[in-house]
Protein backbone atom coordinates (compact mmCIF):
# COMPACT_ATOMS: atom_id res chain seq x y z
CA UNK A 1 -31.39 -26.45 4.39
CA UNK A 2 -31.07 -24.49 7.74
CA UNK A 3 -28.26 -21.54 7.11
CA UNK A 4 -26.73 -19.20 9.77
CA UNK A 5 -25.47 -15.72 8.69
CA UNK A 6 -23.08 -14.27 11.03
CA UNK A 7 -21.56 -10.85 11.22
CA UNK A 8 -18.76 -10.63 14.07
CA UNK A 9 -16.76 -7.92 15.29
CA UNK A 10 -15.38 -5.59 14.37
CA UNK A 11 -18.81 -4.86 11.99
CA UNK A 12 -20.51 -1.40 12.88
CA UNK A 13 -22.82 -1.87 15.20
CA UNK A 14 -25.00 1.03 14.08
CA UNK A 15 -26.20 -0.55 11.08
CA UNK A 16 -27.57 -3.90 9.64
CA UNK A 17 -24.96 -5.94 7.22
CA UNK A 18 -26.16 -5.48 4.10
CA UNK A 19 -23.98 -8.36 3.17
CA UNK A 20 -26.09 -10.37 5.02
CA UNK A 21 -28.86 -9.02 4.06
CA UNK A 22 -28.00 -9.72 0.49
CA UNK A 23 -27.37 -13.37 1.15
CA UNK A 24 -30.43 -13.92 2.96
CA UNK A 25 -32.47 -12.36 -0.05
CA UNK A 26 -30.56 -14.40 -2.95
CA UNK A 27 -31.29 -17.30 -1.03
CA UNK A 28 -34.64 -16.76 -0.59
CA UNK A 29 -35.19 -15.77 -4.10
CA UNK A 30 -33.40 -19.37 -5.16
CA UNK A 31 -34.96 -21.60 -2.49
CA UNK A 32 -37.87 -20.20 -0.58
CA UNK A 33 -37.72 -23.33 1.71
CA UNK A 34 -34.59 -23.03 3.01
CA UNK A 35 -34.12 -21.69 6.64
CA UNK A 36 -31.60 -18.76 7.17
CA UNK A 37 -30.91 -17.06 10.33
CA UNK A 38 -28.91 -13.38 10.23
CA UNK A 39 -26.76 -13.33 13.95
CA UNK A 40 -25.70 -9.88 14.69
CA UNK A 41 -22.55 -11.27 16.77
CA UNK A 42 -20.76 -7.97 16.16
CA UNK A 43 -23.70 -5.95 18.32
CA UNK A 44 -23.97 -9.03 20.86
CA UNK A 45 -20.16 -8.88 21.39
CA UNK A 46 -20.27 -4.89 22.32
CA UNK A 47 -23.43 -5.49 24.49
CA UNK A 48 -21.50 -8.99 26.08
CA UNK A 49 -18.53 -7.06 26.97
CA UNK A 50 -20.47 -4.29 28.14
CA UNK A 51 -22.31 -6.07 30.94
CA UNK A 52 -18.48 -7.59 31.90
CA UNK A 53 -16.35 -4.26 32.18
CA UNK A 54 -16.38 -0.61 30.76
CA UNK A 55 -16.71 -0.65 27.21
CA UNK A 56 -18.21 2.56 25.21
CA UNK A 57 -19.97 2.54 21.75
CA UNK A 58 -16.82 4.76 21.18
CA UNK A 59 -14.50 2.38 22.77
CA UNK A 60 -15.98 -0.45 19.98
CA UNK A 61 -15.77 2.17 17.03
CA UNK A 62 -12.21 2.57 17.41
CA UNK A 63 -11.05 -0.76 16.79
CA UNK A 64 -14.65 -0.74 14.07
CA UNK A 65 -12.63 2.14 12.02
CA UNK A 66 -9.58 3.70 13.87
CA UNK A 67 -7.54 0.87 13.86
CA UNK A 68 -8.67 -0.64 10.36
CA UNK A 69 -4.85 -0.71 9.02
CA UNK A 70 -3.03 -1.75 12.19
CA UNK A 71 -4.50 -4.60 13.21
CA UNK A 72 -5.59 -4.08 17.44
CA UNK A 73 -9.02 -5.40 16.17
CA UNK A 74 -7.95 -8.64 14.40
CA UNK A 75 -5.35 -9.34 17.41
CA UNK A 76 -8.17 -9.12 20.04
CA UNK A 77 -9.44 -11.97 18.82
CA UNK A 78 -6.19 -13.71 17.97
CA UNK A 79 -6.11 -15.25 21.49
CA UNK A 80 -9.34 -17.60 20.43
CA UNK A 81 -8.33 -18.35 17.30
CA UNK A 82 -5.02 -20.13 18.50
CA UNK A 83 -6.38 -21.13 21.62
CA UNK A 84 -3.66 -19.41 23.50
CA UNK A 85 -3.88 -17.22 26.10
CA UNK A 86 -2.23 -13.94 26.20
CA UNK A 87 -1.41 -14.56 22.54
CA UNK A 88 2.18 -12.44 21.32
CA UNK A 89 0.84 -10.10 23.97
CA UNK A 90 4.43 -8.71 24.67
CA UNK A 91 4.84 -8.74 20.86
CA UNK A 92 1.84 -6.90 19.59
CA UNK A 93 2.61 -3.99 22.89
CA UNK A 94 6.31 -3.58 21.46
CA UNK A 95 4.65 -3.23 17.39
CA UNK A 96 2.43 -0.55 18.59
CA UNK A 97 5.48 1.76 19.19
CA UNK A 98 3.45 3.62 22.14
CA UNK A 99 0.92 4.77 19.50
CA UNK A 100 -1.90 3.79 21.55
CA UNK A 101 -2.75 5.21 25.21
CA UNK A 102 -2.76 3.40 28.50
CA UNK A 103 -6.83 3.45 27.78
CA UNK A 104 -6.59 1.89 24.94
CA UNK A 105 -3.70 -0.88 25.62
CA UNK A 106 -5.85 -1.81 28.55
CA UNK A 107 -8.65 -2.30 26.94
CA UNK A 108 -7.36 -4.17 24.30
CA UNK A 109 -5.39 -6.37 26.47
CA UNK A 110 -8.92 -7.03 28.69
CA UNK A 111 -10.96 -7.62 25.24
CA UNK A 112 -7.97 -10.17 24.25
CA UNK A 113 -8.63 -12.04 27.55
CA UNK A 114 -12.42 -11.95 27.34
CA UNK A 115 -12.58 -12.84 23.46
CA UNK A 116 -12.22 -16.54 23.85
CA UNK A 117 -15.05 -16.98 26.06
CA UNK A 118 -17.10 -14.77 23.87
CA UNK A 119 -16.40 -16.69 20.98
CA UNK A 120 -16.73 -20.22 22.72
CA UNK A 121 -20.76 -18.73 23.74
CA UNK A 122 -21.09 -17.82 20.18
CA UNK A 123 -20.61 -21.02 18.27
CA UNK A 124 -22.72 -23.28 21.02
CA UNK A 125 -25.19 -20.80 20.04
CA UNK A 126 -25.07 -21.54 16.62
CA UNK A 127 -23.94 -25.29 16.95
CA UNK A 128 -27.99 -25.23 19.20
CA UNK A 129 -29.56 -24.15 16.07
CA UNK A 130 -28.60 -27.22 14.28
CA UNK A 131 -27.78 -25.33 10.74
CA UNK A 132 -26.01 -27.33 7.98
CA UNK A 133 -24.26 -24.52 6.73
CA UNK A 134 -22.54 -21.58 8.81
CA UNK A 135 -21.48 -18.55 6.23
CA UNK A 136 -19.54 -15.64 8.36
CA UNK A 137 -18.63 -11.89 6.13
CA UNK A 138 -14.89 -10.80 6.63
CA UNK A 139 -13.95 -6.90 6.02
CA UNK A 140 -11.53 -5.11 6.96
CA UNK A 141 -10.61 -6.46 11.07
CA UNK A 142 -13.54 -9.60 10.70
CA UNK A 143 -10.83 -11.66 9.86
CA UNK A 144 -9.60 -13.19 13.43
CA UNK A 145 -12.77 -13.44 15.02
CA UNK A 146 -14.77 -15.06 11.58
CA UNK A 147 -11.98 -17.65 11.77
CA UNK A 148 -11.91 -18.52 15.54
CA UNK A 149 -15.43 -18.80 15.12
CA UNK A 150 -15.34 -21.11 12.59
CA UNK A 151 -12.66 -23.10 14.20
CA UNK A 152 -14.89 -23.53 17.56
CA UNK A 153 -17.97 -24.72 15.50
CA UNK A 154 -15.81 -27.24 14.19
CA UNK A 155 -14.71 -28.55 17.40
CA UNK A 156 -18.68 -28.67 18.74
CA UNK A 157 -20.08 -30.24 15.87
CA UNK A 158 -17.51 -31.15 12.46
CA UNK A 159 -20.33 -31.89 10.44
CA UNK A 160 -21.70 -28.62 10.32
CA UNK A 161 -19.85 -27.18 7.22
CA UNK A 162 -18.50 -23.63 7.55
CA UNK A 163 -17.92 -20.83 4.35
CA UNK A 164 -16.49 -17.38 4.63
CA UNK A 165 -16.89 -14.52 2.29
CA UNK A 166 -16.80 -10.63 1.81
CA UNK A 167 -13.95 -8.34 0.90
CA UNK A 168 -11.08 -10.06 2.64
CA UNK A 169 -11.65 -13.12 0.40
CA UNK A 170 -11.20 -11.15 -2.71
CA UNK A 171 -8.65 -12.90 -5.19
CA UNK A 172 -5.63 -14.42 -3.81
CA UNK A 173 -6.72 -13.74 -0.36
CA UNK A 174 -9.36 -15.98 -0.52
CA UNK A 175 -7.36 -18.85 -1.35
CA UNK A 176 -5.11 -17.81 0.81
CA UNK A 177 -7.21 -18.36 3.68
CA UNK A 178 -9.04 -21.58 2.63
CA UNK A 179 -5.65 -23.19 2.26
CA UNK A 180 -4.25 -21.96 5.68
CA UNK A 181 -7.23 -22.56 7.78
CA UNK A 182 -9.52 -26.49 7.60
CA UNK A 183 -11.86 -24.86 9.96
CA UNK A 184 -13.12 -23.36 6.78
CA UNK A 185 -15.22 -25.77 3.86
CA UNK A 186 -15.69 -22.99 1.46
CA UNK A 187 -14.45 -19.31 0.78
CA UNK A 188 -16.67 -17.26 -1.81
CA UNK A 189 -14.54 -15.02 -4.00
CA UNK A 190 -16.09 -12.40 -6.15
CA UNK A 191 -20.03 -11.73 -6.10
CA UNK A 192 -20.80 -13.34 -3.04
CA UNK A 193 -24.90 -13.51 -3.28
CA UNK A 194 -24.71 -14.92 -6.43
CA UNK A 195 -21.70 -17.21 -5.37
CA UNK A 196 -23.30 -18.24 -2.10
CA UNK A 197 -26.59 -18.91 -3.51
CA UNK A 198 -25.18 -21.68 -6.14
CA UNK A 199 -23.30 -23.24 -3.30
CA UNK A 200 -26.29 -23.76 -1.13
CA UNK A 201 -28.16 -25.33 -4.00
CA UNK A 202 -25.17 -27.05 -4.72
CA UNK A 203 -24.72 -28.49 -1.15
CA UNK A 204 -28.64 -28.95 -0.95
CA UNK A 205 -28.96 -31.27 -3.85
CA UNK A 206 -25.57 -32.78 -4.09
CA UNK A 207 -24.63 -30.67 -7.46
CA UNK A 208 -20.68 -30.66 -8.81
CA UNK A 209 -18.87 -27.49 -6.77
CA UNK A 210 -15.78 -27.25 -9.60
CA UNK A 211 -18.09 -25.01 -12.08
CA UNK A 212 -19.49 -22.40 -9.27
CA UNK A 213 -17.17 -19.69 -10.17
CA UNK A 214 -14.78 -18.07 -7.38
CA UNK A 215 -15.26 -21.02 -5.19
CA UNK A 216 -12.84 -22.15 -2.73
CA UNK A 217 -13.68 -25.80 -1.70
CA UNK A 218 -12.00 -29.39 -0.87
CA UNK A 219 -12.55 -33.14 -2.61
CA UNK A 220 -12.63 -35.74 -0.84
CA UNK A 221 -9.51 -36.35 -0.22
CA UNK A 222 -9.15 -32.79 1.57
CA UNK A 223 -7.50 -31.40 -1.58
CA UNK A 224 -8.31 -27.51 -2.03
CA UNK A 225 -9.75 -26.21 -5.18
CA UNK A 226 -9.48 -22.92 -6.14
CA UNK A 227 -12.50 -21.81 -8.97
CA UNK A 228 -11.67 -19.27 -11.10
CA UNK A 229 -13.46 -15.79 -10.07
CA UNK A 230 -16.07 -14.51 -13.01
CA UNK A 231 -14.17 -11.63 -15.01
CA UNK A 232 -14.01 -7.95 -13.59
CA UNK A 233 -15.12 -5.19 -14.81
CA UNK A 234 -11.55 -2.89 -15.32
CA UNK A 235 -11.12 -0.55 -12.57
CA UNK A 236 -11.34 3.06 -14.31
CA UNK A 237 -10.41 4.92 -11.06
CA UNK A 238 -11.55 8.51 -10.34
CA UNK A 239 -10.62 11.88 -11.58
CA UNK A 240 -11.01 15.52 -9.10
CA UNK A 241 -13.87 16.14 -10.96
CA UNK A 242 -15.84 12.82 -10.59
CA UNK A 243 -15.08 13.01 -6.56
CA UNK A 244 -16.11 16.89 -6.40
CA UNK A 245 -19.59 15.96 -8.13
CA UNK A 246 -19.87 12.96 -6.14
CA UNK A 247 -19.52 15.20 -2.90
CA UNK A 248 -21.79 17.94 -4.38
CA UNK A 249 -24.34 15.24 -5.29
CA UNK A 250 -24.23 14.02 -2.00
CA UNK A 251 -24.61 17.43 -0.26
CA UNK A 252 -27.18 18.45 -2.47
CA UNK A 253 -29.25 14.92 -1.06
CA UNK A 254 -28.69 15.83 2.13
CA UNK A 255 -25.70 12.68 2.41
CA UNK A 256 -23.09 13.79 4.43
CA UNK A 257 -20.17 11.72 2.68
CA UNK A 258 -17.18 10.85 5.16
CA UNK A 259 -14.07 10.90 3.21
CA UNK A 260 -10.37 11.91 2.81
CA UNK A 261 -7.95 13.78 0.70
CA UNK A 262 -5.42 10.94 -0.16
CA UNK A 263 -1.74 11.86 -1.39
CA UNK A 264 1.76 9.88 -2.23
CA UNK A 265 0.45 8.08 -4.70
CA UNK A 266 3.09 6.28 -7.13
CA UNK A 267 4.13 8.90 -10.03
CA UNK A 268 3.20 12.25 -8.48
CA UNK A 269 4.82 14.94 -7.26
CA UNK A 270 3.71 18.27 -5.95
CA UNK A 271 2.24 19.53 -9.02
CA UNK A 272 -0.15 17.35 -8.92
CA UNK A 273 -1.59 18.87 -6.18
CA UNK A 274 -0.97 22.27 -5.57
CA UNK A 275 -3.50 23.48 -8.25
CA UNK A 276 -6.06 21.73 -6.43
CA UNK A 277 -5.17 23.15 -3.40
CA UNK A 278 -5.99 26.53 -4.56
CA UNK A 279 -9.02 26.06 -5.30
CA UNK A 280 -10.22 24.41 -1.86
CA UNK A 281 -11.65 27.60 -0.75
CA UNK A 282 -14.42 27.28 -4.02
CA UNK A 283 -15.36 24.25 -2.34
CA UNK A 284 -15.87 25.24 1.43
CA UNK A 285 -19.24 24.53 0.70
CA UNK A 286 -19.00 21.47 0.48
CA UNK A 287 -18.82 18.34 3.30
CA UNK A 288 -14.95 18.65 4.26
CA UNK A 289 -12.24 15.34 4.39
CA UNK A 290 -11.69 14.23 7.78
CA UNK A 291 -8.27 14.93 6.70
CA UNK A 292 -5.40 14.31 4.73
CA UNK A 293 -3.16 11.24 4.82
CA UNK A 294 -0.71 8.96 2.41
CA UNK A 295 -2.13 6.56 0.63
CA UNK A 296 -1.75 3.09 2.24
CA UNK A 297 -0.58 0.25 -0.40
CA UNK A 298 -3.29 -2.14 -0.18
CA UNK A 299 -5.82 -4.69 -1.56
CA UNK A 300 -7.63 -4.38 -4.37
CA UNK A 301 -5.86 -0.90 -5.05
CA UNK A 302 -5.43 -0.79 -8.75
CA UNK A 303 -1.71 0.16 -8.13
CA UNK A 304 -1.25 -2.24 -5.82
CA UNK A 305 -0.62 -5.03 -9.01
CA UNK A 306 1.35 -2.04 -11.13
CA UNK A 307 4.81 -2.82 -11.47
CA UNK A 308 4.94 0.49 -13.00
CA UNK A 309 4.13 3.16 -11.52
CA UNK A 310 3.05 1.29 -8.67
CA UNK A 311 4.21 0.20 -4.56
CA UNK A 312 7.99 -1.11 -4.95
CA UNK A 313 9.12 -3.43 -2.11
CA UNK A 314 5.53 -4.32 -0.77
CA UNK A 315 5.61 -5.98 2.49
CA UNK A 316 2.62 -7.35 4.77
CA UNK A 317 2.22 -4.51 7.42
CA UNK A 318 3.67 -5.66 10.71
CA UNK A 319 0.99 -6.94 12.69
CA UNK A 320 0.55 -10.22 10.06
CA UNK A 321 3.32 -11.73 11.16
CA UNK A 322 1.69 -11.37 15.41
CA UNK A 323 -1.22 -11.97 14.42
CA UNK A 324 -0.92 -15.16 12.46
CA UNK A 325 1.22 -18.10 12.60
CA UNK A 326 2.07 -18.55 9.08
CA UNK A 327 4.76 -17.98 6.33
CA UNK A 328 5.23 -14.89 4.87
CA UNK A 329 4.74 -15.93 1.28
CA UNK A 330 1.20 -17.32 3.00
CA UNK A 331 0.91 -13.67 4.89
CA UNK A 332 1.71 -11.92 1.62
CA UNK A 333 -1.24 -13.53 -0.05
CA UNK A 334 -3.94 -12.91 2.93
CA UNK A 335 -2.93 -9.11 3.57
CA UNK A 336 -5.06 -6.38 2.92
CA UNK A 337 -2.76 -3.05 4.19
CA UNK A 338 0.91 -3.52 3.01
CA UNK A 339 4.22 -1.63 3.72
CA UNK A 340 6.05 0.28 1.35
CA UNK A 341 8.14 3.13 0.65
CA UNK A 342 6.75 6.56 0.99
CA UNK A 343 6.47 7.98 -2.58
CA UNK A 344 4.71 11.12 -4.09
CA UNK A 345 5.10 14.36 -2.66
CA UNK A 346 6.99 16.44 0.03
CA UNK A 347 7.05 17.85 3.58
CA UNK A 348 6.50 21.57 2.45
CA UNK A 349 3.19 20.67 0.04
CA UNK A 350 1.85 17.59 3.10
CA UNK A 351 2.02 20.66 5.36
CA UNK A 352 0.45 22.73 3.34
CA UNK A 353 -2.32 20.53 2.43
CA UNK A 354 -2.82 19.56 6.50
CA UNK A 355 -3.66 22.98 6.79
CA UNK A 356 -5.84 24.01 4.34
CA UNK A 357 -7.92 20.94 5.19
CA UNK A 358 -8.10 22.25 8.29
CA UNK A 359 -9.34 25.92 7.24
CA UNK A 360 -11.74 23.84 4.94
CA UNK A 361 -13.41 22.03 8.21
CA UNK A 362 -13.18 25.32 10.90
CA UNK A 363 -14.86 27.62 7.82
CA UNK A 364 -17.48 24.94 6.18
CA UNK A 365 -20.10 25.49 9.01
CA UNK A 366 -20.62 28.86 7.78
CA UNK A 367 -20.14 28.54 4.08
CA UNK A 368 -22.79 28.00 1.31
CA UNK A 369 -23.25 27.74 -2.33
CA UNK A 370 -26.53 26.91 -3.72
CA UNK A 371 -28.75 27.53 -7.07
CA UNK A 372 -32.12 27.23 -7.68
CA UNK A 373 -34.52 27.29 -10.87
CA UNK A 374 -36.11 30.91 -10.68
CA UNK A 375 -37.87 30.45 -14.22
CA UNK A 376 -36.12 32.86 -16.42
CA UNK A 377 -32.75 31.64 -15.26
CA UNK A 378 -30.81 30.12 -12.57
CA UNK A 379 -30.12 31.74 -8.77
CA UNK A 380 -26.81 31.30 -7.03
CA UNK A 381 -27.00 32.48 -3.66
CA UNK A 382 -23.24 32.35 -1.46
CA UNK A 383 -21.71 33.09 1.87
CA UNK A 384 -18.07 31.70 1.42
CA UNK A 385 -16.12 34.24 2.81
CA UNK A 386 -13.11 33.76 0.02
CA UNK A 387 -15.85 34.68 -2.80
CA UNK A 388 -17.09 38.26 -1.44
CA UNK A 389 -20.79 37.83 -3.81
CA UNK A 390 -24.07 37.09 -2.39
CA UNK A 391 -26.31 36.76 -5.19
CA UNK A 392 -25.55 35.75 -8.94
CA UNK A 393 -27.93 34.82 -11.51
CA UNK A 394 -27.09 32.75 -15.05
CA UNK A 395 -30.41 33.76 -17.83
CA UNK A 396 -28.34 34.13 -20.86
CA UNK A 397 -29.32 31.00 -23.20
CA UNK A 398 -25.64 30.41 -23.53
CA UNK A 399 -24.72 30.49 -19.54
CA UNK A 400 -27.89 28.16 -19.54
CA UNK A 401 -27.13 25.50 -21.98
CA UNK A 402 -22.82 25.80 -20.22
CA UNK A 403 -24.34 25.07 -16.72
CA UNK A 404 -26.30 22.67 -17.20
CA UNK A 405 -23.57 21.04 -19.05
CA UNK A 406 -20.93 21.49 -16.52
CA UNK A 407 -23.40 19.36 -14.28
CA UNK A 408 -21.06 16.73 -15.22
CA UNK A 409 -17.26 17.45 -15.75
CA UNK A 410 -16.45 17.93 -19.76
CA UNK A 411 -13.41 19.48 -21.52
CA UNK A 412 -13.37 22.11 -23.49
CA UNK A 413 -13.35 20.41 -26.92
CA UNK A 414 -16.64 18.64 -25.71
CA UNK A 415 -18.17 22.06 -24.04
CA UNK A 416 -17.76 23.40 -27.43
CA UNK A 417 -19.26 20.49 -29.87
CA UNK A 418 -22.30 19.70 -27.67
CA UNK A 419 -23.16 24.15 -27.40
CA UNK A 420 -22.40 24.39 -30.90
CA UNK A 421 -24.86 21.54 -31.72
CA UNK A 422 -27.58 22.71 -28.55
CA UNK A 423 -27.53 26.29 -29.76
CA UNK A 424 -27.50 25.68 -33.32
CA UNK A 425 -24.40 28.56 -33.94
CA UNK A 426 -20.54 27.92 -34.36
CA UNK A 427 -19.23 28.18 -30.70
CA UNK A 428 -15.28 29.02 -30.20
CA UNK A 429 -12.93 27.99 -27.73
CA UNK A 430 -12.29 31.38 -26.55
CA UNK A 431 -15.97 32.06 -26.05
CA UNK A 432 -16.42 29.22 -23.77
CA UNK A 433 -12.87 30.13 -21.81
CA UNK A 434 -14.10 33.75 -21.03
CA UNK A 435 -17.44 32.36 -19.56
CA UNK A 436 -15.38 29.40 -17.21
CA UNK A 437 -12.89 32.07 -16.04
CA UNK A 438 -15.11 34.29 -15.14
CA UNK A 439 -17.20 31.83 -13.32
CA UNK A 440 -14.27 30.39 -11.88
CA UNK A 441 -13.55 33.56 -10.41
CA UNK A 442 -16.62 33.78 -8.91
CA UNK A 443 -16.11 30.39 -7.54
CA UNK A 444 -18.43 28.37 -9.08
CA UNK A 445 -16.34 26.22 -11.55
CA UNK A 446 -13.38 23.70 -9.93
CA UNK A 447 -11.36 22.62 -13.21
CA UNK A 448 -8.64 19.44 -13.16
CA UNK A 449 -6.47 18.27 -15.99
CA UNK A 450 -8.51 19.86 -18.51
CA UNK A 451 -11.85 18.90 -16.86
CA UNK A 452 -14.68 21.43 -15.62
CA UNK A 453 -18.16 21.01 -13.39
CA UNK A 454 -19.98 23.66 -11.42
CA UNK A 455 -19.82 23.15 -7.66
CA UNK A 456 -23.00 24.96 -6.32
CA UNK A 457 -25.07 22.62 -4.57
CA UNK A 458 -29.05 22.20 -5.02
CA UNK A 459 -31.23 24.25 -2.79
CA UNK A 460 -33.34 23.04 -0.43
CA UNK A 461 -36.40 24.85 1.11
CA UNK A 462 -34.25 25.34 4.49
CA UNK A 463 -31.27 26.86 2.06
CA UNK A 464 -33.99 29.14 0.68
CA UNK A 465 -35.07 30.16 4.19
CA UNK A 466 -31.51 30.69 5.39
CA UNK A 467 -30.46 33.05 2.54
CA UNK A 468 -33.28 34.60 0.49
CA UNK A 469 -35.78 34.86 3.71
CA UNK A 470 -39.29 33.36 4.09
């Protein structure tokens, strides 16, 4: 078979898809004959428009990331996936509420105009390479352009069959948009190499489609089958603990993680937080949020499906109903970012957290925390300016055998069972407190419902440099 990956906007353009990539490699695992082609249509777009008009690498990141949850991305390309001009132009301006700027209204507006043309050139290209299957990735704002896509290869050529995949097929949205949208053969819900590789050898040597789980496909008769998706694995969420050691970990490799402190979440309330809060300063150290902002009620958020404590009185976000020409119970099942009622904490504790975020990003440049193996024992060096210590060293067998323990977070019962049993002498609750205050005063300890982990960060040779000298 000859197969055509394509990745369209709004993709980052500064790296591969490693969706693609995946595909390309299960395939070729399965059936080293077959022919795939990866098309980077996401990086040809922002170079197309480029030669046409003004358009930045910044300009194509915003609708990439800064416009993931109101949909300017997915309605650029809305005007070639109805064929219509100019489509809810007046619509879309009045939904944005005069959140954008005249830049950015402009450009979108120009982008909406040129995006049919851009997406006509696009499928002759592929329709000239004669594939038998064309597979397009959707996340996030891929949506629109995947589907107009789709929908022009049809027109050139309806034998060439057409399947879409990635996150926005997850589930119900998956069906969702097989059922809305004949452009499409076959949506892949679930784990798409595995998924999409069984499909092509399905389609390759005319194999039944009904036990390929997650599958999205049509009979004969242009009736839509929905496979049932291979079970889950439960979703166990995350803890402050598991994120701080994820963000230490990541420091300590040299990853600079890009992330954000999320609140109103169904169920809290401000004491949730505000013990947190205090201890930002421990953590200066470590790569900042971007900033803090309410949680968005969305797909596959495990409290998006809670009736309790979860979203109450979901609704698609706005831009659905531009965007698409379909009925809400149809826009319901496609949506990824939903509206509901704010929930979770107040004004006093979100203004509070806004700004220590902020103290968090304008001190990290100058903050560190690192330790290092100095043979007898183990070397903090620090510079945050809340924790007035430079130098602190851990050689006591019990500080030792706690540290490297608190690598991972543990509660005190289970601090107390695994030093008992590594030491070999009865260990006491109150022993192990008095060492985790006292570190926790020093700033090297962040604690969460009941939960403990050092925060000090692996040094480097450049760390050694900076604070113990050559």
């Amino acid at each position: 078979m000859r197969i055509v990956l394509a990745t369209l906007p709004w993709a980052p353009v500064d790296v591969p898809s490693p969706a693609l990539d995946a595909l390309a490699s299960a395939v070729a695992s399965r059936r080293p004959g077959d022919d795939v082609e990866v098309v980077h249509a996401n990086a040809d777009f922002h170079q197309w428009v480029a030669e046409r008009r003004p358009f930045t690498i910044e300009d194509y990141g915003y609708y990439s990331a800064g416009s993931r949850f109101d949909g300017r991305g997915d309605w650029v390309f809305s005007s070639a996936l109805h064929g219509v001009p100019g489509w809810r132009a007046d619509e879309f301006d009045a939904s944005m509420g005069g959140t954008w700027t005249a830049h950015q209204r402009d450009l979108g507006h120009a982008l909406h105009a040129l995006a049919p043309a851009f997406v006509d050139r696009l499928a002759r290209r592929v329709v000239d390479a004669a594939p038998d299957l064309v597979g397009f990735t959707s996340t996030f704002q891929q949506n629109t352009a995947s589907l107009a896509t789709a929908r022009r290869v049809k027109e050139l050529n309806p034998a060439i069959r057409t399947v879409l995949g990635g996150a926005n097929c997850d589930g119900v949205q998956g069906a969702a948009l097989h059922r809305n949208f004949p452009a499409v053969d076959f949506v892949v819900r679930g784990e798409g190499a595995v998924v999409f590789a069984e499909l092509v050898g399905a389609l390759a040597d005319g194999g039944d489609l009904a036990p390929i789980p997650g599958l999205c496909w049509r009979d004969r008769n242009g009736v839509a089958h929905a496979n049932p998706a291979s079970t889950r694995p439960a979703n166990n969420g995350a803890t402050g603990c598991v994120n701080v050691r994820t963000i230490r970990d990541a420091a300590s490799a040299g990853i600079r993680p890009t992330w954000n402190y999320i609140y109103g979440f169904p169920g809290e309330d401000d004491a949730d937080h505000l013990p947190v809060l205090e201890q930002f300063p421990a953590l200066h150290h470590l790569p900042p949020p971007m900033g803090a902002s309410r949680i968005a009620a969305e797909r596959p958020d495990p409290y998006f499906d809670r009736p309790v404590p979860g979203f109450t009185d979901l609704r698609p976000a706005a831009h659905y109903q531009i965007i698409y020409d379909l009925p809400e119970r149809e826009l319901f099942a496609l949506a990824h970012p939903f509206r509901a009622p704010e929930q979770g904490i107040g004004e006093e504790t979100i203004a509070r957290l806004e700004s220590a975020v902020d103290i968090w990003r304008s001190e990290h440049p100058g903050c560190r925390l690192v330790h290092w193996d100095t043979g007898g024992g183990v070397r903090f060096s620090n510079s945050r300016p809340q924790f007035p210590w430079s130098e602190f060293t851990v050689a006591d067998p019990f500080g030792l055998a706690l540290l490297r323990l608190l690598h991972s977070p543990r509660g005190l019962p289970s601090l107390v069972k695994r030093l008992t049993a590594d030491l070999g002498v009865n260990v006491t609750h109150a022993e192990v407190r008095q060492v985790i205050d006292r570190w926790k005063a020093l700033g090297l300890v962040f604690h969460d419902r009941g939960r403990y982990i050092h925060v000090a960060t692996t040094a480097d040779d450049r760390s050694m440099v900076r604070f113990i000298g050559p």
